[in-house]
N, C-alpha and C. Protein backbone atom coordinates (compact mmCIF):
# COMPACT_ATOMS: atom_id res chain seq x y z
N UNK A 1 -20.15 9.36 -6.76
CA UNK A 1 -19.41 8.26 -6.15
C UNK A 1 -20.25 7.71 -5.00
N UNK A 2 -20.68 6.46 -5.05
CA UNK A 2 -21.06 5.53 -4.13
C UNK A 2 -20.35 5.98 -2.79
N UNK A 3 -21.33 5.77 -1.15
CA UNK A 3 -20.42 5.58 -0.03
C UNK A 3 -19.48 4.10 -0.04
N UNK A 4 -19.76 3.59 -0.42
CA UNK A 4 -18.93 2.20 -0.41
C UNK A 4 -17.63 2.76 -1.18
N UNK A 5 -17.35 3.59 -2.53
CA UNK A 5 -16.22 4.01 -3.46
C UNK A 5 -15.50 4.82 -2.66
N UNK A 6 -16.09 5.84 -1.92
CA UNK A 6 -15.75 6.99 -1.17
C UNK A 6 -14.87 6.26 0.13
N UNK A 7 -15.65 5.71 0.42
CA UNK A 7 -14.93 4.51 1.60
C UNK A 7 -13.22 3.80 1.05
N UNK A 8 -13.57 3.06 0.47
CA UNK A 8 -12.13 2.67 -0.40
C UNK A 8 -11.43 3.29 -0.86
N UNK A 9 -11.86 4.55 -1.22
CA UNK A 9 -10.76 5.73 -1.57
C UNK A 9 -10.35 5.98 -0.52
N UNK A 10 -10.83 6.22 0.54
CA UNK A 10 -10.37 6.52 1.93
C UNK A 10 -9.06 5.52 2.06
N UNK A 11 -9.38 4.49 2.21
CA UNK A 11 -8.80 3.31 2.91
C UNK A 11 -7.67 3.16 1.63
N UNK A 12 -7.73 3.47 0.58
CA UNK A 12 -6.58 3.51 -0.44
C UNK A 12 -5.83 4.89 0.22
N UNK A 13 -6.32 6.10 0.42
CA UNK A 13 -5.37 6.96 0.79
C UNK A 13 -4.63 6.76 2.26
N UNK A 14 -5.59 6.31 2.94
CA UNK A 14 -5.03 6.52 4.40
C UNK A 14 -3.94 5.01 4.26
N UNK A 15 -3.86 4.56 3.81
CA UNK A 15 -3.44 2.90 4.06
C UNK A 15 -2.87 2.72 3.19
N UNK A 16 -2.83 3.18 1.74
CA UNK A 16 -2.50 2.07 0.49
C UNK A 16 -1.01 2.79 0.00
N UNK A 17 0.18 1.38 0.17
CA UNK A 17 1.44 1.53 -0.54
C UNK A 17 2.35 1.85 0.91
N UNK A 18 1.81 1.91 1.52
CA UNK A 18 2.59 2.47 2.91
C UNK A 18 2.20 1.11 3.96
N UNK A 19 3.61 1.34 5.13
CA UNK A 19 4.32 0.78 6.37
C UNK A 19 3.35 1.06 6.80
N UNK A 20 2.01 0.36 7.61
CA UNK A 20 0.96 0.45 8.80
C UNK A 20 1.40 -0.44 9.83
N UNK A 21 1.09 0.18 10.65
CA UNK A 21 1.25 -0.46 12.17
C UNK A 21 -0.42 -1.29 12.96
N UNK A 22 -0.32 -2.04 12.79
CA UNK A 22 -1.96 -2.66 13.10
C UNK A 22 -2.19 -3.06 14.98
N UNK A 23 -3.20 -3.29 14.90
CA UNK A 23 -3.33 -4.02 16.20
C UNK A 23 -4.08 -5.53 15.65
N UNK A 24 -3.18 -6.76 15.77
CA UNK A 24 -4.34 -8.14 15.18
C UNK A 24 -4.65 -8.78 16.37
N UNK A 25 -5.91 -8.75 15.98
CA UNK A 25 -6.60 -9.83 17.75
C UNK A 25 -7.17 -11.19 16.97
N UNK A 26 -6.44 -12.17 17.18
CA UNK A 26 -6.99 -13.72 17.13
C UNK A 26 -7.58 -14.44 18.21
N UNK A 27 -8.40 -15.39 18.01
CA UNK A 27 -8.74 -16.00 19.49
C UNK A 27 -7.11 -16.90 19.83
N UNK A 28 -6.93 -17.10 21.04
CA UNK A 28 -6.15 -18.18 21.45
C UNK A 28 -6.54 -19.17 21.52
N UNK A 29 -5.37 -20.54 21.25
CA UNK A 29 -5.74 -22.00 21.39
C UNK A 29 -6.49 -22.30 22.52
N UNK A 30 -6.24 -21.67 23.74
CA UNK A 30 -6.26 -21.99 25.22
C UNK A 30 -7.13 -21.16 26.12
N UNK A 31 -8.43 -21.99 25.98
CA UNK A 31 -9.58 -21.04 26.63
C UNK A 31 -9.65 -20.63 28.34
N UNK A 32 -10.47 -19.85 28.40
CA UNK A 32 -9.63 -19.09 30.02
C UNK A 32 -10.34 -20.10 31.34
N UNK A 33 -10.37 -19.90 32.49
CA UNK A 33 -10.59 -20.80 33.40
C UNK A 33 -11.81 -21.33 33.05
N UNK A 34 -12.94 -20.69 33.22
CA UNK A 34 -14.55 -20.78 32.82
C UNK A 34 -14.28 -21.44 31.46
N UNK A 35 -13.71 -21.68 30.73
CA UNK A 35 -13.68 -22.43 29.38
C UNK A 35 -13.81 -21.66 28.00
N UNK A 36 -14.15 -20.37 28.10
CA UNK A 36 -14.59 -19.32 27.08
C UNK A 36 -13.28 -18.61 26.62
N UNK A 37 -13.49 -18.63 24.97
CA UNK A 37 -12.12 -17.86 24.18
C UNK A 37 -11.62 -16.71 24.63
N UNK A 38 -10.78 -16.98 24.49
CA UNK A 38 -9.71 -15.48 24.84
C UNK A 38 -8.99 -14.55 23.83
N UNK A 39 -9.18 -13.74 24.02
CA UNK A 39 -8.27 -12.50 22.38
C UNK A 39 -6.94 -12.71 22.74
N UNK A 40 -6.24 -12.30 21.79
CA UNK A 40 -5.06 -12.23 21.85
C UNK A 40 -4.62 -11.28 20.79
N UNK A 41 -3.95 -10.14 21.12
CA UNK A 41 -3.53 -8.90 20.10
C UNK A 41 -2.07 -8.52 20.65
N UNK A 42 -1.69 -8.09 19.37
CA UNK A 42 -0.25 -7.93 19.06
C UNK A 42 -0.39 -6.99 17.95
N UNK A 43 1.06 -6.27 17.74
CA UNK A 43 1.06 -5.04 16.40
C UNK A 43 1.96 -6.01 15.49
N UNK A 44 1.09 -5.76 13.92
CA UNK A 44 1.78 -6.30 13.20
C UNK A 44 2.59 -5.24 12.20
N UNK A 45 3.00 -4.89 11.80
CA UNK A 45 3.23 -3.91 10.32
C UNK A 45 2.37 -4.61 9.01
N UNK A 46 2.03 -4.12 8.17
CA UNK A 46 0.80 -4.30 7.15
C UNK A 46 1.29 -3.64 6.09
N UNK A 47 0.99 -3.85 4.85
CA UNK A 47 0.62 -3.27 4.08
C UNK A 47 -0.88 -3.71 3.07
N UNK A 48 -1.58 -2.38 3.18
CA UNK A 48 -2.90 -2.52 2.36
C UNK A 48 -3.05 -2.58 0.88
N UNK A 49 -3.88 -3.22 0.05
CA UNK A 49 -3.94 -3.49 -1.03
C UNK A 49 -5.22 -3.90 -1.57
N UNK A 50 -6.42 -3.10 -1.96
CA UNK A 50 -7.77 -3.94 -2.39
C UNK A 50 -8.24 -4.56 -1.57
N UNK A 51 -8.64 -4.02 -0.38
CA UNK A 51 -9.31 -4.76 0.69
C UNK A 51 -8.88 -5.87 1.68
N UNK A 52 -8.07 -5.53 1.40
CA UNK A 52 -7.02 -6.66 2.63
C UNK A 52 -5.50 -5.81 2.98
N UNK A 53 -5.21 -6.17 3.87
CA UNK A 53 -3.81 -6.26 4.69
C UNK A 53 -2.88 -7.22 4.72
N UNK A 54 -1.52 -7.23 3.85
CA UNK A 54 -0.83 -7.99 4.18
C UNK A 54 0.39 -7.89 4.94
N UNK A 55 0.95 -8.91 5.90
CA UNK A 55 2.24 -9.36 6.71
C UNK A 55 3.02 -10.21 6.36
N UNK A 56 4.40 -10.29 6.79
CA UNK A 56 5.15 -11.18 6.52
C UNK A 56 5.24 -11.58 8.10
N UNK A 57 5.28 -12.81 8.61
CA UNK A 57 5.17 -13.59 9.91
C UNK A 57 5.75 -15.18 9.52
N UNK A 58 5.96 -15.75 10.72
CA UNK A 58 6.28 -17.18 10.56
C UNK A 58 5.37 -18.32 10.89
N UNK A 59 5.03 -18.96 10.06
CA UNK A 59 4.42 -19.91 9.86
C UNK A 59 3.87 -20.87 11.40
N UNK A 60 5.33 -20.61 12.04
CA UNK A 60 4.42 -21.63 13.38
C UNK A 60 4.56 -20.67 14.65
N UNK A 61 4.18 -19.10 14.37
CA UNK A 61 3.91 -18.63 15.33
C UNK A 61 2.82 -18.92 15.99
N UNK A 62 2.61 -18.24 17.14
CA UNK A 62 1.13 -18.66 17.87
C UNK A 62 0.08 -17.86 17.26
N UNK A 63 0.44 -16.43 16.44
CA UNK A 63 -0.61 -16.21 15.43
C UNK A 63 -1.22 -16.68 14.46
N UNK A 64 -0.34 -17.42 13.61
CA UNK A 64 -0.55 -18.35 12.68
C UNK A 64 -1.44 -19.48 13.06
N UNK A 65 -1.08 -19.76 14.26
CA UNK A 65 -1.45 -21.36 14.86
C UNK A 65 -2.87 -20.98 15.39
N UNK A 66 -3.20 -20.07 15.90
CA UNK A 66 -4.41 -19.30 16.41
C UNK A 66 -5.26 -19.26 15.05
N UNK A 67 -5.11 -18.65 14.07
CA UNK A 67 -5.55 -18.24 12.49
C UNK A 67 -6.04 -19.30 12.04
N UNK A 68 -5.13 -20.51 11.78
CA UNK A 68 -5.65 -21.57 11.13
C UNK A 68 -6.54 -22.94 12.11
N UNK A 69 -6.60 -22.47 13.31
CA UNK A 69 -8.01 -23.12 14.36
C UNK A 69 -8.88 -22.39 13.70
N UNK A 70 -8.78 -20.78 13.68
CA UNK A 70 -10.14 -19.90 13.63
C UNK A 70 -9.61 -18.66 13.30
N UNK A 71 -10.33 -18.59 11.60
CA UNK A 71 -9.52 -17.75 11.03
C UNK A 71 -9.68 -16.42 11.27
N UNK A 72 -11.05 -16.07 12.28
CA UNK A 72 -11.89 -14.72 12.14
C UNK A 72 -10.88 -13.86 12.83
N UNK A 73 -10.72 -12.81 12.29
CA UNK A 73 -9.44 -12.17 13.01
C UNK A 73 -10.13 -10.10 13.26
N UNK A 74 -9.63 -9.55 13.98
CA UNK A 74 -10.27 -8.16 13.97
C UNK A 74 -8.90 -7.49 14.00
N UNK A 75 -8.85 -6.19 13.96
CA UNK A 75 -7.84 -5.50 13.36
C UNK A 75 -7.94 -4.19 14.10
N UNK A 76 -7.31 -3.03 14.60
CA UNK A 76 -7.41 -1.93 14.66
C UNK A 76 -6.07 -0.94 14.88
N UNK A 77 -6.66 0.23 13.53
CA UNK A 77 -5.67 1.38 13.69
C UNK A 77 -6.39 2.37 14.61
N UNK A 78 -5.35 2.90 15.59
CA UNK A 78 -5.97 3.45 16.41
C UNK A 78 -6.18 5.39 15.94
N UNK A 79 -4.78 5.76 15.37
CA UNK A 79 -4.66 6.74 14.56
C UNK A 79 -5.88 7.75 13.47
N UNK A 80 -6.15 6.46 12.84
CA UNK A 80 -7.47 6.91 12.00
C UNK A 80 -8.55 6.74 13.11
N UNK A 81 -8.41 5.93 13.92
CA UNK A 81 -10.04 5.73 14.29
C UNK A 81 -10.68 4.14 13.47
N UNK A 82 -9.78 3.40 12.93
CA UNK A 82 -10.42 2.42 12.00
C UNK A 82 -10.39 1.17 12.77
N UNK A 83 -11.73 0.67 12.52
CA UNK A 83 -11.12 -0.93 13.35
C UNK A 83 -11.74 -1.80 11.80
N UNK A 84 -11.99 -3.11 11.94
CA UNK A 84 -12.41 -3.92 10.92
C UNK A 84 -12.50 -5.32 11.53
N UNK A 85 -13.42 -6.73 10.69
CA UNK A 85 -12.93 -7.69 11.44
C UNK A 85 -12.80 -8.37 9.70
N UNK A 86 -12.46 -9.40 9.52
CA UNK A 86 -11.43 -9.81 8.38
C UNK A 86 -11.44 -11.46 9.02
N UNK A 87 -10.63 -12.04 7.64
CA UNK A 87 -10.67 -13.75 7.76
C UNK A 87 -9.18 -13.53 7.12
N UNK A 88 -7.97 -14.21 8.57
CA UNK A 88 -6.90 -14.39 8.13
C UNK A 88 -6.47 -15.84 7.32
N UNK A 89 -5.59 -15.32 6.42
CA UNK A 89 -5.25 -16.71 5.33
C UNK A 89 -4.10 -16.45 5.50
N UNK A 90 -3.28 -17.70 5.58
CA UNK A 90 -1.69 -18.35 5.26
C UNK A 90 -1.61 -18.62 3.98
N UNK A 91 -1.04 -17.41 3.24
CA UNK A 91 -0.78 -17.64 1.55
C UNK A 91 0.40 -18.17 1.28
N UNK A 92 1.11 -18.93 2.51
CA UNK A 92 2.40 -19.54 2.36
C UNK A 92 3.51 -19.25 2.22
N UNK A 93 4.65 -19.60 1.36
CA UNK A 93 5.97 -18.93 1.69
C UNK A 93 5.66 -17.62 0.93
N UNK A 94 6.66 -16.77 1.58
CA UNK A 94 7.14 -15.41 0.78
C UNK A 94 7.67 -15.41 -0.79
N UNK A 95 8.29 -16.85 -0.94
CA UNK A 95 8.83 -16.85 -2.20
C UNK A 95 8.29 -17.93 -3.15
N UNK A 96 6.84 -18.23 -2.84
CA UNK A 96 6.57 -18.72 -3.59
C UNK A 96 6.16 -18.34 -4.45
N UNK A 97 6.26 -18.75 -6.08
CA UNK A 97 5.71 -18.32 -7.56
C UNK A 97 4.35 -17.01 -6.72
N UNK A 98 2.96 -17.91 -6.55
CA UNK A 98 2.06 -17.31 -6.50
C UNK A 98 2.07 -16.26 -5.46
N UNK A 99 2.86 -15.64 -4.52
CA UNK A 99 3.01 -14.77 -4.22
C UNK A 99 3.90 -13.57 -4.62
N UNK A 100 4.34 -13.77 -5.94
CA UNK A 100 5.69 -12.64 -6.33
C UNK A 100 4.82 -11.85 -6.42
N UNK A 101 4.22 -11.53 -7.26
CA UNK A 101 3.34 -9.83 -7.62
C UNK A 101 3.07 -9.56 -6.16
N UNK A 102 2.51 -9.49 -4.96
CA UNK A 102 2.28 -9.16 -3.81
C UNK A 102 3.23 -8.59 -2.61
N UNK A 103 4.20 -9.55 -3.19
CA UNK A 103 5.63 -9.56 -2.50
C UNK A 103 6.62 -8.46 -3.04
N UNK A 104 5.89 -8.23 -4.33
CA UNK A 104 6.90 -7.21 -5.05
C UNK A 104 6.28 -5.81 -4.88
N UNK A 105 5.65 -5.95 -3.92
CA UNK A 105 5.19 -4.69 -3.02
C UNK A 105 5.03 -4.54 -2.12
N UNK A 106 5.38 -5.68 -0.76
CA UNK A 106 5.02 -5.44 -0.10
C UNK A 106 7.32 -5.37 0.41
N UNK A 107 7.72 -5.92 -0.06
CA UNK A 107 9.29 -5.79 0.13
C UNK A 107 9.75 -4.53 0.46
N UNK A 108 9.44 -3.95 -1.09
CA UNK A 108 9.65 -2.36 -0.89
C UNK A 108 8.95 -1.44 -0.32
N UNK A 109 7.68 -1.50 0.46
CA UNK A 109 7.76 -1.09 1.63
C UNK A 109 7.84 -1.50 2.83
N UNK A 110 8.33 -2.54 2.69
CA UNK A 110 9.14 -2.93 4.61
C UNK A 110 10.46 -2.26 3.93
N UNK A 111 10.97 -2.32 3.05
CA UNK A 111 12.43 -2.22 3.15
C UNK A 111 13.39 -1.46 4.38
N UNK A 112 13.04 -0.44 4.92
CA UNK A 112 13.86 -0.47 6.09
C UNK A 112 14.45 -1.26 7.11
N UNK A 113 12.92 -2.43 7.08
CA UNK A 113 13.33 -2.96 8.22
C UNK A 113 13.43 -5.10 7.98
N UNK A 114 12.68 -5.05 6.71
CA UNK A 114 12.26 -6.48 6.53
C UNK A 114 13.65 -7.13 6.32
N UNK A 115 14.70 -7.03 5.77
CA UNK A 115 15.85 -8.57 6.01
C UNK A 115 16.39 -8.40 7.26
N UNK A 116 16.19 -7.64 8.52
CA UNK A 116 16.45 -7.75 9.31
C UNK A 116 15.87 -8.50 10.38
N UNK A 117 14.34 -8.59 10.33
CA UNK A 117 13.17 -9.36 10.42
C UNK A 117 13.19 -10.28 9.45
N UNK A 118 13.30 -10.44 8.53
CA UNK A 118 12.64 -12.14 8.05
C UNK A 118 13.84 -12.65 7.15
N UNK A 119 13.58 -13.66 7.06
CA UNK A 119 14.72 -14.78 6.87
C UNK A 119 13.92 -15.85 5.28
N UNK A 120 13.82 -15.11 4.02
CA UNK A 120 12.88 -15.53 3.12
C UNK A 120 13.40 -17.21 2.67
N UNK A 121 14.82 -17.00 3.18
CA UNK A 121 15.24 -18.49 2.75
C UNK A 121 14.56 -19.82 3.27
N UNK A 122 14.09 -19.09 4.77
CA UNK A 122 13.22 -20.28 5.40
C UNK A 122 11.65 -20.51 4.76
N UNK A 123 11.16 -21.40 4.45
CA UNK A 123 9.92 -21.94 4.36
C UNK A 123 9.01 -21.36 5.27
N UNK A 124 9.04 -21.09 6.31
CA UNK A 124 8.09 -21.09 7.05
C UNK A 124 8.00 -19.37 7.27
N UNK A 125 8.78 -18.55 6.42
CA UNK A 125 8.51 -17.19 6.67
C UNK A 125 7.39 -16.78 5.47
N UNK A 126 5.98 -16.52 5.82
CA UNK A 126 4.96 -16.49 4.66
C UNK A 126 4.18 -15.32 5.05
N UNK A 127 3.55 -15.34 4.20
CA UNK A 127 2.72 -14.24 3.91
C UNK A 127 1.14 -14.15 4.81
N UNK A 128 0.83 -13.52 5.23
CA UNK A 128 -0.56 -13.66 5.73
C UNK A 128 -1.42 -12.31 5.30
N UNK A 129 -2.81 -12.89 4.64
CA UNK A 129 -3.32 -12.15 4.08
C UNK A 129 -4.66 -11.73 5.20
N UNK A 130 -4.71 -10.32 5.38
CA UNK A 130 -5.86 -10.25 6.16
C UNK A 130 -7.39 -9.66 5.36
N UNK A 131 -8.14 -10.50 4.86
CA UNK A 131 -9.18 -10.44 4.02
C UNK A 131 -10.72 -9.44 4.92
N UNK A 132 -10.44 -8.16 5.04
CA UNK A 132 -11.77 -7.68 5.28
C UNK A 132 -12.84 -7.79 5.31
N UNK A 133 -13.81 -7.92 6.28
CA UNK A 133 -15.26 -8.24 5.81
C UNK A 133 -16.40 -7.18 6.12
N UNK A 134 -15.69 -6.58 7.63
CA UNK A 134 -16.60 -5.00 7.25
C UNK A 134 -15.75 -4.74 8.22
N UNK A 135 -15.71 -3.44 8.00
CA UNK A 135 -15.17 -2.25 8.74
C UNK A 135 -15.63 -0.81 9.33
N UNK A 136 -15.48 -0.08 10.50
CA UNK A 136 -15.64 1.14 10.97
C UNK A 136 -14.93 2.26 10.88
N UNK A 137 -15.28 3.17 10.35
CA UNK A 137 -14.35 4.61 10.69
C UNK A 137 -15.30 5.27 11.64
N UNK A 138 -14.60 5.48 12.59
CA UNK A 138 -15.64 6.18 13.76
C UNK A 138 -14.60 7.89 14.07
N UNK A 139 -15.62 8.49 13.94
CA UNK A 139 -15.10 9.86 14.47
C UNK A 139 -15.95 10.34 15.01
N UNK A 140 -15.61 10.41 16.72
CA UNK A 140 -16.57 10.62 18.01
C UNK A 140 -16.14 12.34 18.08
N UNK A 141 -15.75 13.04 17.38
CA UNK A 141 -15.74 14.43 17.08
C UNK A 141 -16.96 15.54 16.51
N UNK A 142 -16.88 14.37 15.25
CA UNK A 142 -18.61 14.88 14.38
C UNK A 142 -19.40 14.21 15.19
N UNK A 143 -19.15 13.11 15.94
CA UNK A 143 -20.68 12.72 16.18
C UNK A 143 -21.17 11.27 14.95
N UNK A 144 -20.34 10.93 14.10
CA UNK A 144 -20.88 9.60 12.95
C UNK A 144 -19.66 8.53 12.71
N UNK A 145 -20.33 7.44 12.34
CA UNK A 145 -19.33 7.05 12.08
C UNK A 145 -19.73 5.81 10.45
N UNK A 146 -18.68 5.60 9.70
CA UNK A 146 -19.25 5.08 8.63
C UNK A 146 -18.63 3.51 8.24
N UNK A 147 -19.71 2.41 8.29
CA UNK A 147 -19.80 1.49 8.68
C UNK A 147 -19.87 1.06 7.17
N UNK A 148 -18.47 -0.05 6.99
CA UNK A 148 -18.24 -0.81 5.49
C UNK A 148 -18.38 -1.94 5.69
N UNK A 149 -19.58 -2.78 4.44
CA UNK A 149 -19.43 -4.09 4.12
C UNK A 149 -18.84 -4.19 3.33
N UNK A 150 -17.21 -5.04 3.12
CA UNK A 150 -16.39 -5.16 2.05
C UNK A 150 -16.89 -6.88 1.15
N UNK A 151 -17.99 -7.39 1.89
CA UNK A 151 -18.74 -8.41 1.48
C UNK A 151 -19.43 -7.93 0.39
N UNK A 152 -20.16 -7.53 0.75
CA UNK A 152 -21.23 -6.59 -0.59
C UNK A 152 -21.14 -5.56 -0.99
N UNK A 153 -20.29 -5.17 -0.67
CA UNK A 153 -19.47 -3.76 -1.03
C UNK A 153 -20.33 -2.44 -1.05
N UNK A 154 -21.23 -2.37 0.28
CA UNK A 154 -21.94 -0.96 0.84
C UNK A 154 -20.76 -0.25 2.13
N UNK A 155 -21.26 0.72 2.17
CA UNK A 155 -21.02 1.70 3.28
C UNK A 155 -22.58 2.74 3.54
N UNK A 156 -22.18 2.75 4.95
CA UNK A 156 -23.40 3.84 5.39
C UNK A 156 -22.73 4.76 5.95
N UNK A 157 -22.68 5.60 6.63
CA UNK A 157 -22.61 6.94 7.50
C UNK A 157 -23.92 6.69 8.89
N UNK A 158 -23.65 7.25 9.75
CA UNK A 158 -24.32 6.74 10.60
C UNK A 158 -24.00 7.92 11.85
N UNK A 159 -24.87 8.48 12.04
CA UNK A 159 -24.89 9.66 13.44
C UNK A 159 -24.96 8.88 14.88
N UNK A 160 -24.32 9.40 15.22
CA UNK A 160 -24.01 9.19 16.54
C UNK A 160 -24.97 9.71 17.61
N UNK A 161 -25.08 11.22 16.87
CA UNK A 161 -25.88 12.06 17.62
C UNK A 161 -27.44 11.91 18.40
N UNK A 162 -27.64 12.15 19.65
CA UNK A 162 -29.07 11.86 20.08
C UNK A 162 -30.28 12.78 19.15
């Protein structure tokens, strides 16, 4: 098995079919005094699927509105140790045709908490897909950490150690 396969198996076990709790950092509309972008992070709940993360959010939040200025978005579980940076997409409503297969997994695992949170009747409650482009698992324990391009689909391992 390839490090890149070994990697995705990872990220399928630790992540895949299950309620994640994320950290998403977008730039903000509104650059800081000096004029230079500013992060902005918030926890989303996720669920993983083939290299991306998806949410259910509303359409004219300030995340959304942040996303579609500039889609480059970074991500981190703090738990594993995983961070990533990713290109967020507005795949639109929750109930639209081209989102059922996605939706018909990602429902049943919010189900505890999602009709209490989202309101599918509205239009503007959609889907946001967070598309990976490389990612870190760092474990400052061993001493390495193993660094994924989900672009070209490598992984390395990488020592820490002097």
């Amino acid at each position: 098995m390839s490090h890149y396969d070994e990697a995705i198996r990872v990220l399928e076990e630790k992540f895949g079919r299950k309620d994640v709790l994320l950290s998403l950092s977008t730039i903000a509309q509104l650059p800081n005094a000096e004029g230079e972008p500013v992060p902005a992070a918030r926890l989303v709940d996720a669920f993983y699927e083939d290299g991306s993360f998806y949410t259910v959010t509303y359409a004219t939040s300030s995340k959304m509105q942040q996303i579609e200025k500039n889609p480059n978005v970074a991500i981190c579980f703090i738990v594993e140790n995983f961070t990533a940076d990713g290109i967020g997409e507005n795949l639109g409503w929750v109930c639209d045709e081209k989102n059922a297969e996605i939706m018909s997994k990602v429902r049943p695992t919010f189900a505890d908490w999602y009709n209490d949170a989202n309101n599918d009747e509205d239009k503007n409650t959609c889907l946001l897909r967070i598309r990976l482009t490389k990612g870190l698992w760092n474990d400052p324990h061993k001493g390495i950490r193993n660094e994924i391009d989900f672009v070209n689909k490598t992984a390395k391992t990488i020592s820490n150690k002097a």
